[in-house]
PDB file of N, CA and C in Angstrom:
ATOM      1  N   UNK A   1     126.610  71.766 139.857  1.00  0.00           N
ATOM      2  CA  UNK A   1     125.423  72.584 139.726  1.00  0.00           C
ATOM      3  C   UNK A   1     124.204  71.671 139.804  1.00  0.00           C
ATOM      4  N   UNK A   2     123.035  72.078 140.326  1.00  0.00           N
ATOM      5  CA  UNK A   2     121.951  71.047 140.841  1.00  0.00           C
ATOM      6  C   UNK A   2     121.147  71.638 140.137  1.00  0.00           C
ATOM      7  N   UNK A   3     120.446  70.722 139.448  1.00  0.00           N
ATOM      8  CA  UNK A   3     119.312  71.018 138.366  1.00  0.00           C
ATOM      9  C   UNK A   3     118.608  72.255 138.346  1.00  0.00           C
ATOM     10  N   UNK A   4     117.793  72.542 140.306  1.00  0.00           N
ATOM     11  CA  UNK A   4     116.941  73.594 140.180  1.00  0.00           C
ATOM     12  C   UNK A   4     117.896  74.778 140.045  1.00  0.00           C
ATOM     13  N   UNK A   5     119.199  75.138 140.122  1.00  0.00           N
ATOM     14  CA  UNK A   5     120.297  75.973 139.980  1.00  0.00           C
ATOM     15  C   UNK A   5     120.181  76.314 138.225  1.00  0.00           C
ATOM     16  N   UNK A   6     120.187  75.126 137.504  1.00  0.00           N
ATOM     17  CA  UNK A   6     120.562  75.101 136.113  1.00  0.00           C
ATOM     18  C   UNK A   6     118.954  75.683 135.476  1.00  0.00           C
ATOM     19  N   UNK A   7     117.830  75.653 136.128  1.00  0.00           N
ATOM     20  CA  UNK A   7     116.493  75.645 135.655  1.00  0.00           C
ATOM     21  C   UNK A   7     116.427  77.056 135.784  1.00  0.00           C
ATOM     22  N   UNK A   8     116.927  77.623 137.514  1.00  0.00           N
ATOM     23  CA  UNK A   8     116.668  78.545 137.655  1.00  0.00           C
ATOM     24  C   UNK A   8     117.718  80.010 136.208  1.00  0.00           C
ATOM     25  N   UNK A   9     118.854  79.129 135.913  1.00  0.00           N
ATOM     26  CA  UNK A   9     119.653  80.105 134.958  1.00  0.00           C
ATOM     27  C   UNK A   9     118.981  80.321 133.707  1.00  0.00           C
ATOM     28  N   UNK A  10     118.365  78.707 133.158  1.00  0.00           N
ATOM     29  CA  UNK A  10     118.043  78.789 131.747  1.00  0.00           C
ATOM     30  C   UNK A  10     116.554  79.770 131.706  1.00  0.00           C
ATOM     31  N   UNK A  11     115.792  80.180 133.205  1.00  0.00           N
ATOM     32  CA  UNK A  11     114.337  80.906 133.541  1.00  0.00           C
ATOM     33  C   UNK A  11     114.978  82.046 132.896  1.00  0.00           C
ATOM     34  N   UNK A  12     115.861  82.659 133.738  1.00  0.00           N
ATOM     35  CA  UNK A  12     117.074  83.861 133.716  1.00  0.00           C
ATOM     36  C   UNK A  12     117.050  84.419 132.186  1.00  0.00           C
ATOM     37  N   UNK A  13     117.649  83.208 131.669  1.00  0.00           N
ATOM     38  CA  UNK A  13     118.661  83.377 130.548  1.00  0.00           C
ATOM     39  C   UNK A  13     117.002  83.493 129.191  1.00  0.00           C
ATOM     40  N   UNK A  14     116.324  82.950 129.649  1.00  0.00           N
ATOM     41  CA  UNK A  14     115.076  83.322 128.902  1.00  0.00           C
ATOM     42  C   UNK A  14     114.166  84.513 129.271  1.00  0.00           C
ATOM     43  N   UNK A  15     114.423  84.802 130.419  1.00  0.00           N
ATOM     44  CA  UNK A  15     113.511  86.031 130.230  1.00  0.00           C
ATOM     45  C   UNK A  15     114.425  87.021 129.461  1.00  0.00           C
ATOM     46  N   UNK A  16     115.863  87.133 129.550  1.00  0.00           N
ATOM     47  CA  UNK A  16     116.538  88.157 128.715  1.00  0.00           C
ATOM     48  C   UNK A  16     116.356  87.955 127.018  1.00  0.00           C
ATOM     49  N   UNK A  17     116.199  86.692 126.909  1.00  0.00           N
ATOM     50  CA  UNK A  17     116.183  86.894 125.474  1.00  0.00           C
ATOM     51  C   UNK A  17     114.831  86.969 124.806  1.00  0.00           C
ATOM     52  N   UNK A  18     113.707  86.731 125.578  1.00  0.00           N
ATOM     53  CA  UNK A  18     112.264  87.370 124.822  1.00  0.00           C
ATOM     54  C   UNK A  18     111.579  88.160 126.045  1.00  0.00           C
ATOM     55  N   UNK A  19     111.454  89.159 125.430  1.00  0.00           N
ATOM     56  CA  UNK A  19     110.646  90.421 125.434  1.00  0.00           C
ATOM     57  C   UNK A  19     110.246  91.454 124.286  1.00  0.00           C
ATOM     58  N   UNK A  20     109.413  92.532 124.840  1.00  0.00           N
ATOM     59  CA  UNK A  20     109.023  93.622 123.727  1.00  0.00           C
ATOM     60  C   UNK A  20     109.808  93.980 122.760  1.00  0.00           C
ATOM     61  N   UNK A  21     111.032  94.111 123.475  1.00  0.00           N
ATOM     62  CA  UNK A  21     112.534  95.029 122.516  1.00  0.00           C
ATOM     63  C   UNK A  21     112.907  93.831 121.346  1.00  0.00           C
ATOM     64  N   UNK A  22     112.637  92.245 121.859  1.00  0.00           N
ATOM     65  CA  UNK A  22     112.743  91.587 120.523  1.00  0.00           C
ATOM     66  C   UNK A  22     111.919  91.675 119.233  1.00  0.00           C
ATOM     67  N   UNK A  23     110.549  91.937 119.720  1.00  0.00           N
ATOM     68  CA  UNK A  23     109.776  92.333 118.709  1.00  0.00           C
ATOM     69  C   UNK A  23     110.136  93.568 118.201  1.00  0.00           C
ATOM     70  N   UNK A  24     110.475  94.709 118.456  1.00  0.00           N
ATOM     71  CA  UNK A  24     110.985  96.014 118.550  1.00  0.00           C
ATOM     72  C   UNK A  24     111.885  95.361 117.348  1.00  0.00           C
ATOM     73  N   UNK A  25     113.378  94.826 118.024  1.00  0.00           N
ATOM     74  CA  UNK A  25     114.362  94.340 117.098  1.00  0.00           C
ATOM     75  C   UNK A  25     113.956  93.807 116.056  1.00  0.00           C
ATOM     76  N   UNK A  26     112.933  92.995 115.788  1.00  0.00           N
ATOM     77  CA  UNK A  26     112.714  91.991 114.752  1.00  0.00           C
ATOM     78  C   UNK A  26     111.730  92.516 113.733  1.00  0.00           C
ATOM     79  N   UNK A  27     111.068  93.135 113.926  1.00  0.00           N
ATOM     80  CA  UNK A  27     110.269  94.210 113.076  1.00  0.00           C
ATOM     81  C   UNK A  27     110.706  95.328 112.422  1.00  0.00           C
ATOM     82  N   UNK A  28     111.678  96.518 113.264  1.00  0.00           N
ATOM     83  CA  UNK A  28     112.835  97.192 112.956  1.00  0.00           C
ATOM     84  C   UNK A  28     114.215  96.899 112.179  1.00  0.00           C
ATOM     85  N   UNK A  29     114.480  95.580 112.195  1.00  0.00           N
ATOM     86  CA  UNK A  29     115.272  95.190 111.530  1.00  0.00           C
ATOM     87  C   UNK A  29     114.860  94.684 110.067  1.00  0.00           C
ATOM     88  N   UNK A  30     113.636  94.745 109.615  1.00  0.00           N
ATOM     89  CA  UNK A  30     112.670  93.527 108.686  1.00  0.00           C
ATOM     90  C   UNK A  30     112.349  94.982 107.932  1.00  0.00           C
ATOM     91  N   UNK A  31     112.043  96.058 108.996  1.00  0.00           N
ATOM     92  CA  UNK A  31     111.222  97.828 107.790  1.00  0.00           C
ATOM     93  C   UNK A  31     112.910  97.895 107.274  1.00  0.00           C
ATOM     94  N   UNK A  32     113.879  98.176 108.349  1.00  0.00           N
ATOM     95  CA  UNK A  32     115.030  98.862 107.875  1.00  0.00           C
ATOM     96  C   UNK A  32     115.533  97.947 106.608  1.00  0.00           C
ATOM     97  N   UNK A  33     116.054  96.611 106.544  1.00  0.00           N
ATOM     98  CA  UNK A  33     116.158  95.872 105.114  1.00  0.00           C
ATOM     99  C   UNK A  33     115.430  95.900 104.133  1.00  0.00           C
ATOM    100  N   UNK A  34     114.147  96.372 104.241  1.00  0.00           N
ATOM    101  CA  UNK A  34     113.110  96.601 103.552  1.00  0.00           C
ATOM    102  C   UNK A  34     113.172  97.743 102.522  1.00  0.00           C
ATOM    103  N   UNK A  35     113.438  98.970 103.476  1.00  0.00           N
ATOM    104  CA  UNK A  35     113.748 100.264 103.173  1.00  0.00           C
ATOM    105  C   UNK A  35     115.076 100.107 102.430  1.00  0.00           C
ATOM    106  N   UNK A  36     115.839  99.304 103.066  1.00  0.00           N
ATOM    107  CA  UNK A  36     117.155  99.417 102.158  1.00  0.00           C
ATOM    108  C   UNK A  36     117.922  98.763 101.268  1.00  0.00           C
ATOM    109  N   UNK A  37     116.997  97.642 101.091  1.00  0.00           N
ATOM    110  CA  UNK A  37     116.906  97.239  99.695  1.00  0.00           C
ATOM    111  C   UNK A  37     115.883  97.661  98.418  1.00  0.00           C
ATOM    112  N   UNK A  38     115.315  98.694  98.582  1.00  0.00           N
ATOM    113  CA  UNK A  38     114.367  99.411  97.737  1.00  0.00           C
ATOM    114  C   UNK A  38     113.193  98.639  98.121  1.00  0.00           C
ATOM    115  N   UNK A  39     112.622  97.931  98.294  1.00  0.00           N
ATOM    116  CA  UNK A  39     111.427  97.426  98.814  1.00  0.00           C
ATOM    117  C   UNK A  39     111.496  96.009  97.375  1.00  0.00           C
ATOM    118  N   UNK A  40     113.158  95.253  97.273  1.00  0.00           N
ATOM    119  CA  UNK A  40     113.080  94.297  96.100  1.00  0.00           C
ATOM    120  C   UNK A  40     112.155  93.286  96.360  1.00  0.00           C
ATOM    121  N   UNK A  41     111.999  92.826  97.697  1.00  0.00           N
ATOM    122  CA  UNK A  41     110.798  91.829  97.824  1.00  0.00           C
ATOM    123  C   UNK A  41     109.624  91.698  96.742  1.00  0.00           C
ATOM    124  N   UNK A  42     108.820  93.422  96.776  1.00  0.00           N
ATOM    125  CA  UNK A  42     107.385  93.677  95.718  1.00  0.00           C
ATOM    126  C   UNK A  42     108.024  94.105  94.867  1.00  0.00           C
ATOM    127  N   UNK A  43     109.306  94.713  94.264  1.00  0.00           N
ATOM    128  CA  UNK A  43     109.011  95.128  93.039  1.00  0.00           C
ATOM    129  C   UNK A  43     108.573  93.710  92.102  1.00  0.00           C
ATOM    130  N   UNK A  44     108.614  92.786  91.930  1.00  0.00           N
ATOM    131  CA  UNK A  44     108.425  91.738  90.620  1.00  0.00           C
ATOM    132  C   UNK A  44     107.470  90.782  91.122  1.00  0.00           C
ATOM    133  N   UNK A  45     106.523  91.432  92.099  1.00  0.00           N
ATOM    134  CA  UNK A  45     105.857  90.692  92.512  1.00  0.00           C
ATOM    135  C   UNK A  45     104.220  90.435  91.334  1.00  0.00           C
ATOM    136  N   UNK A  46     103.835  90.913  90.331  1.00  0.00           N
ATOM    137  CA  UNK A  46     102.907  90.912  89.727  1.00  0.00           C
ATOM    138  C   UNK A  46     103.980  89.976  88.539  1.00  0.00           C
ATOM    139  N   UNK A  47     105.092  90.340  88.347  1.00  0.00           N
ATOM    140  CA  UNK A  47     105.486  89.277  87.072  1.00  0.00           C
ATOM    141  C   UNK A  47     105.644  87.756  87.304  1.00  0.00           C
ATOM    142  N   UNK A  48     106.239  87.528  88.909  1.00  0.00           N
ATOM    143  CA  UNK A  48     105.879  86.237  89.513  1.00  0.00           C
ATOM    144  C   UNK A  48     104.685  85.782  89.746  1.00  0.00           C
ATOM    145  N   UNK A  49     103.283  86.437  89.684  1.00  0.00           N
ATOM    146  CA  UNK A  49     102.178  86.131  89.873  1.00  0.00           C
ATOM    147  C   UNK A  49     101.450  85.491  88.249  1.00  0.00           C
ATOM    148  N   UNK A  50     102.451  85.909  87.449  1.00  0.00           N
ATOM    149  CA  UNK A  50     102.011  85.799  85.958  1.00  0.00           C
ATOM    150  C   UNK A  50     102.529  84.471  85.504  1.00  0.00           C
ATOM    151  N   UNK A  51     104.196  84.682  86.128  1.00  0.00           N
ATOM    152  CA  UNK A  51     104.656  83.401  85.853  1.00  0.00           C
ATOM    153  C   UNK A  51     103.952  81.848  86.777  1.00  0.00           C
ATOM    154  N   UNK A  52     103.798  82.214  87.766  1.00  0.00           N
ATOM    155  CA  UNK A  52     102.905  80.982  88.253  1.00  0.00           C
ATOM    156  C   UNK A  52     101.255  80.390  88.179  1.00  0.00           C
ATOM    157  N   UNK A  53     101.384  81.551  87.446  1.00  0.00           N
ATOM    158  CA  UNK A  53      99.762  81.060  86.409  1.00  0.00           C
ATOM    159  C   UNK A  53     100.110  80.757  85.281  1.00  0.00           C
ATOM    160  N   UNK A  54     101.114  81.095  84.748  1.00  0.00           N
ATOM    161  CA  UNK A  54     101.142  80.477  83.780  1.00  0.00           C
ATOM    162  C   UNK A  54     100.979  80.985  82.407  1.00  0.00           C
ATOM    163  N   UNK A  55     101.507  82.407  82.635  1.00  0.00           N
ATOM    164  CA  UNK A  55     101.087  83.289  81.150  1.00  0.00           C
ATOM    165  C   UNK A  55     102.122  82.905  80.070  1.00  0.00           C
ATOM    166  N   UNK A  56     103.177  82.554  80.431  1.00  0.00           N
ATOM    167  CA  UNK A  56     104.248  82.514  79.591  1.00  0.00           C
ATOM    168  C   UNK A  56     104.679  80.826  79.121  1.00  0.00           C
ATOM    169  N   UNK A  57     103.974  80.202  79.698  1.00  0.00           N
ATOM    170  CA  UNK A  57     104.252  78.565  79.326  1.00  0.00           C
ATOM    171  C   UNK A  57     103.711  78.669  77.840  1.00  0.00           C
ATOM    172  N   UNK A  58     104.693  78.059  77.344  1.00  0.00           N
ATOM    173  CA  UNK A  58     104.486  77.339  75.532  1.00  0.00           C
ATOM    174  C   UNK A  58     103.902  76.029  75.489  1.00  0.00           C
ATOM    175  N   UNK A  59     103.076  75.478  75.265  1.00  0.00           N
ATOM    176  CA  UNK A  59     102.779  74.270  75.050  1.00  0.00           C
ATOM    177  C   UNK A  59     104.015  73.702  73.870  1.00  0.00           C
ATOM    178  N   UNK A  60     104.669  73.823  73.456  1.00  0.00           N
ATOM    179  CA  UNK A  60     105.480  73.510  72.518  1.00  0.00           C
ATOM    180  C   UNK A  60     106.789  73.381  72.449  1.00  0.00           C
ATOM    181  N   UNK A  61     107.225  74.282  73.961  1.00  0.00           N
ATOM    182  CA  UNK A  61     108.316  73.995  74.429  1.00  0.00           C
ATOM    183  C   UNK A  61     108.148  72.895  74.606  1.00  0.00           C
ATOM    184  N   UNK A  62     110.237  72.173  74.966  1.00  0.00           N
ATOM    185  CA  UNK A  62     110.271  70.941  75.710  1.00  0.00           C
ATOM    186  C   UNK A  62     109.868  71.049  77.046  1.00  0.00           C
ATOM    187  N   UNK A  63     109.945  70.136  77.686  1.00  0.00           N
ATOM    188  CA  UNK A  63     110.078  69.618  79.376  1.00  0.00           C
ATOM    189  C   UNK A  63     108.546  69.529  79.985  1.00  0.00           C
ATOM    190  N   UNK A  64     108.349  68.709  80.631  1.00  0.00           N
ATOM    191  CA  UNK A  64     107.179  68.457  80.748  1.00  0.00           C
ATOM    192  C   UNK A  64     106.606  69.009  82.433  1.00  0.00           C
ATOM    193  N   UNK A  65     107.589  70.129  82.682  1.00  0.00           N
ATOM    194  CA  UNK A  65     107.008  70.579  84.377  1.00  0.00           C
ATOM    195  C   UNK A  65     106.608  72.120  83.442  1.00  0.00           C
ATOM    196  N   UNK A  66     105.482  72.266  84.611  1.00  0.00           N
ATOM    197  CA  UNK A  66     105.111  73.908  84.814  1.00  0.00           C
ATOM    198  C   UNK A  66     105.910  74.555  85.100  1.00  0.00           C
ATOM    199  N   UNK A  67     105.869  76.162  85.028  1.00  0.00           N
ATOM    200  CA  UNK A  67     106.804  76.576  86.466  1.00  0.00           C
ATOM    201  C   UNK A  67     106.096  76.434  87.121  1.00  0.00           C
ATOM    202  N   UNK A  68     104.657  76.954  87.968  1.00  0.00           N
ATOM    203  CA  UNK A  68     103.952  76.008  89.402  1.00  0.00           C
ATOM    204  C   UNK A  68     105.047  75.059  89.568  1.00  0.00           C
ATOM    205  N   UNK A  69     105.231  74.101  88.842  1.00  0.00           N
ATOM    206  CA  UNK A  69     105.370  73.016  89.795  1.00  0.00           C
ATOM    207  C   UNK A  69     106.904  72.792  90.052  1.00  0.00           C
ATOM    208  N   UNK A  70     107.675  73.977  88.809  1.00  0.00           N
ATOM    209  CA  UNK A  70     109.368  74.129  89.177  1.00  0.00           C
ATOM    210  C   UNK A  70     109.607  74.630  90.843  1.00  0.00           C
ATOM    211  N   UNK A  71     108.351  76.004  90.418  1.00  0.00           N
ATOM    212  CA  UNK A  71     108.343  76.617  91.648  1.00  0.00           C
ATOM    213  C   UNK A  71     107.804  75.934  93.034  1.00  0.00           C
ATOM    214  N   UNK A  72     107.163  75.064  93.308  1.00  0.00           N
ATOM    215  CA  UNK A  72     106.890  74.209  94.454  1.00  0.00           C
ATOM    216  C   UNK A  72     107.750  73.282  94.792  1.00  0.00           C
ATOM    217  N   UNK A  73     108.554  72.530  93.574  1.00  0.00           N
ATOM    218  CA  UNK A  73     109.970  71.757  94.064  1.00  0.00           C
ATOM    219  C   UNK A  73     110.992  72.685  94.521  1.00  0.00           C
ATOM    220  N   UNK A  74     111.032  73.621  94.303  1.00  0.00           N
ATOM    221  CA  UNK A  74     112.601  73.938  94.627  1.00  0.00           C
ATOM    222  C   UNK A  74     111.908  74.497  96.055  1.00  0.00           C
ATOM    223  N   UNK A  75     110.637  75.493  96.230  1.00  0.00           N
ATOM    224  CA  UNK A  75     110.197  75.593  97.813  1.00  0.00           C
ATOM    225  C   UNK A  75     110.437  74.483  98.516  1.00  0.00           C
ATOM    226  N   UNK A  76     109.727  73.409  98.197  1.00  0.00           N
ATOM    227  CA  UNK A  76     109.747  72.175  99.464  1.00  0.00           C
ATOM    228  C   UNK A  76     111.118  72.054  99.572  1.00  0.00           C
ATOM    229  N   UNK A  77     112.098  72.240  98.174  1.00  0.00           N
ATOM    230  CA  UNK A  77     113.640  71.940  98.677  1.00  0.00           C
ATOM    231  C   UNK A  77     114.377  72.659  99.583  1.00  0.00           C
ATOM    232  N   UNK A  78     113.787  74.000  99.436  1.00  0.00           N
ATOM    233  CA  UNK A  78     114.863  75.375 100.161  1.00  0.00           C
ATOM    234  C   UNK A  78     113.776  75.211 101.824  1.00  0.00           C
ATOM    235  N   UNK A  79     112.666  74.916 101.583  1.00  0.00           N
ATOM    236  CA  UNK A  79     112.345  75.514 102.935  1.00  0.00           C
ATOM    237  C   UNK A  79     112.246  73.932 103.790  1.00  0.00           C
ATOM    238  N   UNK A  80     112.443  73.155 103.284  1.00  0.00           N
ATOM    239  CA  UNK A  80     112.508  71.730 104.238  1.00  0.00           C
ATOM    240  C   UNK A  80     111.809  71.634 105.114  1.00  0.00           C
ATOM    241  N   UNK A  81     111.439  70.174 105.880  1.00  0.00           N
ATOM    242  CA  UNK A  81     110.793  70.119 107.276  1.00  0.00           C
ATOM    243  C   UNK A  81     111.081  70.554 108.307  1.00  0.00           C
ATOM    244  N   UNK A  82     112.404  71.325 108.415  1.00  0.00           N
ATOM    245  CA  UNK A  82     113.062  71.782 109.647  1.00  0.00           C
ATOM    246  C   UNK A  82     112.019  72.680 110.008  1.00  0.00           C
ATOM    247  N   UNK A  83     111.719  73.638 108.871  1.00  0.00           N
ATOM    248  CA  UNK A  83     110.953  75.024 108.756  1.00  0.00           C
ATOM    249  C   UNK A  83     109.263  74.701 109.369  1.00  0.00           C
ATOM    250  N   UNK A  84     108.878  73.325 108.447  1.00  0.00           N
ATOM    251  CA  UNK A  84     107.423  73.085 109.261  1.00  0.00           C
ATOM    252  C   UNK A  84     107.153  72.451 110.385  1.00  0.00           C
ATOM    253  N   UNK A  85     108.222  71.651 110.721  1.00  0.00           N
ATOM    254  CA  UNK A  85     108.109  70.893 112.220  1.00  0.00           C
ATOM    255  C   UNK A  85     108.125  72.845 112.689  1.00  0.00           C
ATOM    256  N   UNK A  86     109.331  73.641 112.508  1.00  0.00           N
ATOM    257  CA  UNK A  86     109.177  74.883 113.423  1.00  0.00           C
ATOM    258  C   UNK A  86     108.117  75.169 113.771  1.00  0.00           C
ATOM    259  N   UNK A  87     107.511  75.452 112.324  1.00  0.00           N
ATOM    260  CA  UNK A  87     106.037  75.878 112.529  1.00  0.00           C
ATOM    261  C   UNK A  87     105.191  75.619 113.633  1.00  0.00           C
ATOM    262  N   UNK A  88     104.904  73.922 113.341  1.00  0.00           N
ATOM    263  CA  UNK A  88     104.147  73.207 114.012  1.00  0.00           C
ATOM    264  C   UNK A  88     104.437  73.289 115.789  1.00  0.00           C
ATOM    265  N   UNK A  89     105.656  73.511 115.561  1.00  0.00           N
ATOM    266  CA  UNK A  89     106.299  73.436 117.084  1.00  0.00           C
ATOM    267  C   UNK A  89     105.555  74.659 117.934  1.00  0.00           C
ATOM    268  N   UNK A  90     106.238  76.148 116.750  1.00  0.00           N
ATOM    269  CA  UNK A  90     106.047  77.252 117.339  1.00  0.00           C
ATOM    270  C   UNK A  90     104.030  77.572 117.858  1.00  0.00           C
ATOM    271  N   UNK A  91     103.549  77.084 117.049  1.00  0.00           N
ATOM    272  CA  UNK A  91     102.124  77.001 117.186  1.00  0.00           C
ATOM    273  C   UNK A  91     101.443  76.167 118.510  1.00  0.00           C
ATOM    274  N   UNK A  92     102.103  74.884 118.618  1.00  0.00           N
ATOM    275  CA  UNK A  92     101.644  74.182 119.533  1.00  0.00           C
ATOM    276  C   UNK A  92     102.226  74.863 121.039  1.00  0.00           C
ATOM    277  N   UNK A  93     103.327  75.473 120.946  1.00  0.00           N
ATOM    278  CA  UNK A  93     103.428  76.524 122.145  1.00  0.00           C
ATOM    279  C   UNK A  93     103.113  77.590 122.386  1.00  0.00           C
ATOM    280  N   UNK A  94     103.273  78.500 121.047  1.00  0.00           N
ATOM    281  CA  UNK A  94     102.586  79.720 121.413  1.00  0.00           C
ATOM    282  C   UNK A  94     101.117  80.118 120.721  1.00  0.00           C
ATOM    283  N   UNK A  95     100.355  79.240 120.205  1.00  0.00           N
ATOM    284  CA  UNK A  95      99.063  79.197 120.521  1.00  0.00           C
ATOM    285  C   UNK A  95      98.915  79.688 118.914  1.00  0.00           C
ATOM    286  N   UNK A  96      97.587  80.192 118.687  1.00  0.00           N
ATOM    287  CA  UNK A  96      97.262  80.653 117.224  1.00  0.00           C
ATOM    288  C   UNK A  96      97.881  81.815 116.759  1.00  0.00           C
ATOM    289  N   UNK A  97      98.026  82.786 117.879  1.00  0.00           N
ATOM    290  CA  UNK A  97      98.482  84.284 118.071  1.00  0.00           C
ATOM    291  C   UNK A  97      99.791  84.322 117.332  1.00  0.00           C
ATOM    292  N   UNK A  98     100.798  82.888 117.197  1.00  0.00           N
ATOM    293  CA  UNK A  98     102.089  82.759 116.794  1.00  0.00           C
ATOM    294  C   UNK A  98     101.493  82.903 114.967  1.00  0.00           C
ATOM    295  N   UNK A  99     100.805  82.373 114.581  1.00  0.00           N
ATOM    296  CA  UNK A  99     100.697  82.691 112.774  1.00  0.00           C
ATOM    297  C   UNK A  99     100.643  83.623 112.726  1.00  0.00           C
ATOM    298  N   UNK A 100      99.825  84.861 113.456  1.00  0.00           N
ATOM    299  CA  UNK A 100      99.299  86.440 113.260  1.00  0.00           C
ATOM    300  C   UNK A 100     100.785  86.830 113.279  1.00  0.00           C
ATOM    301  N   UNK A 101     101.620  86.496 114.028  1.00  0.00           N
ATOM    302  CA  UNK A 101     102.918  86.967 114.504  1.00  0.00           C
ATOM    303  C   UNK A 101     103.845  87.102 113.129  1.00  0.00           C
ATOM    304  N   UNK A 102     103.560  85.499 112.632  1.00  0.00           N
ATOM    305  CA  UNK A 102     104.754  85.010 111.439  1.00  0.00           C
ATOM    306  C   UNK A 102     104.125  85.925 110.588  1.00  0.00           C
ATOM    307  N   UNK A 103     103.052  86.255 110.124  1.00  0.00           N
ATOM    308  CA  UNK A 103     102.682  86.940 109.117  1.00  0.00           C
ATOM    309  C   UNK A 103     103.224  88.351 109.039  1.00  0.00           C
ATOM    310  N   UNK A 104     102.896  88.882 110.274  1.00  0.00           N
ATOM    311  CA  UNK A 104     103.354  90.016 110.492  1.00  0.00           C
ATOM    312  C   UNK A 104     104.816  90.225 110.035  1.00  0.00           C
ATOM    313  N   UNK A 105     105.602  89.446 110.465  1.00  0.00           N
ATOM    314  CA  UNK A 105     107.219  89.366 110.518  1.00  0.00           C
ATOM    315  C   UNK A 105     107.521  89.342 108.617  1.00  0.00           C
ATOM    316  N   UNK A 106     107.221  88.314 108.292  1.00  0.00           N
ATOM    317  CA  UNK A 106     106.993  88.005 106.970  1.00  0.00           C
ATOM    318  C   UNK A 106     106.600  88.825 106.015  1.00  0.00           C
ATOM    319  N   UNK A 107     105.267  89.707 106.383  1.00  0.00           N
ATOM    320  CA  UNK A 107     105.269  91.159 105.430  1.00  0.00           C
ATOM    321  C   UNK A 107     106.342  91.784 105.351  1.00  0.00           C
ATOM    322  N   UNK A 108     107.116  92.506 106.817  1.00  0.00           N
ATOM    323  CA  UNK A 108     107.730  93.389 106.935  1.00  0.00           C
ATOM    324  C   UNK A 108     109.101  92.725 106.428  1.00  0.00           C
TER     325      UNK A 108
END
């Protein structure tokens, strides 16, 4: 197989896998889990907003982390650089329009 053969498949093989119907899919799939997990994402979303300010810290407890700052180690742990090189990647190709995108995806 000669390169422009292999260029011309992987053109192919990419126009099938992005188009409208992926957004379609990927949005539709994001309401429907949404819908059918009761919408668990927001329900505890004001008690996590409490806990990362900080309503419930004791000065008197032991251990000397916040949650803030429990909660920012274990993020940088679960979401790794794989996730921000993505980022960075997905941005530097598909332009600014790609954050409006992630956000979007990310609500739903």
């Amino acid at each position: 197989m000669t390169l422009q053969k292999l260029q011309d498949l992987a053109t192919k093989l990419s126009a099938l896998a992005w188009g409208p119907w992926l957004l379609v899919l990927l949005l539709g799939g994001g309401l429907y889990f949404l819908i059918y997990s009761k919408f668990a994402p927001f329900m505890f979303l004001s008690h996590a907003w409490k806990l990362v300010r900080g309503k419930f810290d004791d000065p008197d407890a032991p251990g000397h982390i916040s949650h803030f700052k429990a909660l920012s180690a274990a993020l940088a742990g679960t979401i790794g650089m794989g996730n921000i090189a993505g980022v960075a990647l997905a941005i530097v190709v598909g332009g600014p329009g790609t954050i409006f995108w992630m956000w979007v995806t990310a609500i739903i």
